[in-house]
C-alpha atoms as a PDB file:
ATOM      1  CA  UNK A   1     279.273 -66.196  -8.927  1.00  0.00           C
ATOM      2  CA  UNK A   2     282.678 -66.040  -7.231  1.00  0.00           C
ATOM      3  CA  UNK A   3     285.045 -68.715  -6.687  1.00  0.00           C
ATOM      4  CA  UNK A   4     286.371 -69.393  -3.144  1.00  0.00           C
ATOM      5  CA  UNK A   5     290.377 -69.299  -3.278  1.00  0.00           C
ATOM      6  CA  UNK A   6     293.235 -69.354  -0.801  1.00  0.00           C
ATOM      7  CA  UNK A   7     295.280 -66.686  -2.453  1.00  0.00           C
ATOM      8  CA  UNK A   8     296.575 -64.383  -0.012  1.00  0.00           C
ATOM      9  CA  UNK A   9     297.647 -61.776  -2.789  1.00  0.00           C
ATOM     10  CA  UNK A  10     301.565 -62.719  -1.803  1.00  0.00           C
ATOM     11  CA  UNK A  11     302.134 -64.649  -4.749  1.00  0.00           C
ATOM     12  CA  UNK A  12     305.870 -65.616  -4.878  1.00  0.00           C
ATOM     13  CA  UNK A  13     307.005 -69.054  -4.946  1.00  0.00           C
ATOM     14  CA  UNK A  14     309.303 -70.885  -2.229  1.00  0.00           C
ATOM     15  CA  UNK A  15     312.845 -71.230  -3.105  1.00  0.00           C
ATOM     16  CA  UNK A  16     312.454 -74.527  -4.740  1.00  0.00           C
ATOM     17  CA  UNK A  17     309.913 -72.872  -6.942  1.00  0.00           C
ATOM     18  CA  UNK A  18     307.290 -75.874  -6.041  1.00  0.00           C
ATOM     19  CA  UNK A  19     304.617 -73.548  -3.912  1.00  0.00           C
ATOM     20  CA  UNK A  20     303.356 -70.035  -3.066  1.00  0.00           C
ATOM     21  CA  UNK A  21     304.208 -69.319  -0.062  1.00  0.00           C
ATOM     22  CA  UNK A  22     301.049 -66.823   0.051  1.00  0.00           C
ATOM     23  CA  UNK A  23     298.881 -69.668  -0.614  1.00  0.00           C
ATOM     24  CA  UNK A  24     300.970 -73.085  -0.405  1.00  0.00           C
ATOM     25  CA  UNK A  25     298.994 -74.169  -3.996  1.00  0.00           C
ATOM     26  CA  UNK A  26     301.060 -75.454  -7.170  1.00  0.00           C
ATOM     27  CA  UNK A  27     301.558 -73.566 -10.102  1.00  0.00           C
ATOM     28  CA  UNK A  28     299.790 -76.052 -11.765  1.00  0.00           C
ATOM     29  CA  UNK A  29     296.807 -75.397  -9.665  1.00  0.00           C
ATOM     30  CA  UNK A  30     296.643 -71.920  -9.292  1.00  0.00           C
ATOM     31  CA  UNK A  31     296.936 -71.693 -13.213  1.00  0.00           C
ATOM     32  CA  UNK A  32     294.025 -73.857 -13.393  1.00  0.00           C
ATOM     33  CA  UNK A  33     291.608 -73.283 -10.023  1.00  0.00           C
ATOM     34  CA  UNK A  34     289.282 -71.179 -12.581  1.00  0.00           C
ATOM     35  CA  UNK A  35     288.292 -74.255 -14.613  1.00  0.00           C
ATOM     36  CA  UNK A  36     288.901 -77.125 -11.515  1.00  0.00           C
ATOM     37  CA  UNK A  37     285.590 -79.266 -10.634  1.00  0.00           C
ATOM     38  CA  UNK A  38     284.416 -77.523  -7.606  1.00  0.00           C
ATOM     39  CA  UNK A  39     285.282 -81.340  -5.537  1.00  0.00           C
ATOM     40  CA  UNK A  40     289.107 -80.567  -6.763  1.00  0.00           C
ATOM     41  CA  UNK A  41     288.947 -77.360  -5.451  1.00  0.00           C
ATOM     42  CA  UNK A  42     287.873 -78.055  -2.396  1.00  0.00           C
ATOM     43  CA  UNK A  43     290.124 -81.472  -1.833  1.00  0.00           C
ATOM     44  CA  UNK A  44     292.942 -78.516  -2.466  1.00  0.00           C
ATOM     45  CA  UNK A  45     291.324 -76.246   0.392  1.00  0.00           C
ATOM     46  CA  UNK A  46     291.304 -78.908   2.869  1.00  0.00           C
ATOM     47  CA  UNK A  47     294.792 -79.999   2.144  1.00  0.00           C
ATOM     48  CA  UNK A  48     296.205 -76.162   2.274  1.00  0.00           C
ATOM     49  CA  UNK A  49     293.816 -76.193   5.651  1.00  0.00           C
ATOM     50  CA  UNK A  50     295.799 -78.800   7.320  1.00  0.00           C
END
């Protein structure tokens, strides 16, 4: 089973260091999508959508 993500494989962070800009996630939350409830994933993927 594969996890839907928004990485973009450009995985460098904005100058403030706060988001990808490949992706727009958190550190936080790229180091833990893996493990996430699939409801916190998907709040993420709607928020990145927007």
């Amino acid at each position: 089973m594969t996890i839907p993500t928004p990485c973009t494989q450009i995985c460098t962070l904005d100058p403030k260091g706060k988001l990808c800009v490949g992706c727009g996630r958190t550190l936080d939350e790229i180091a833990r999508w893996a493990t996430m409830a699939a409801v916190e994933r998907d709040a993420i993927m709607a928020r990145l959508k927007r």
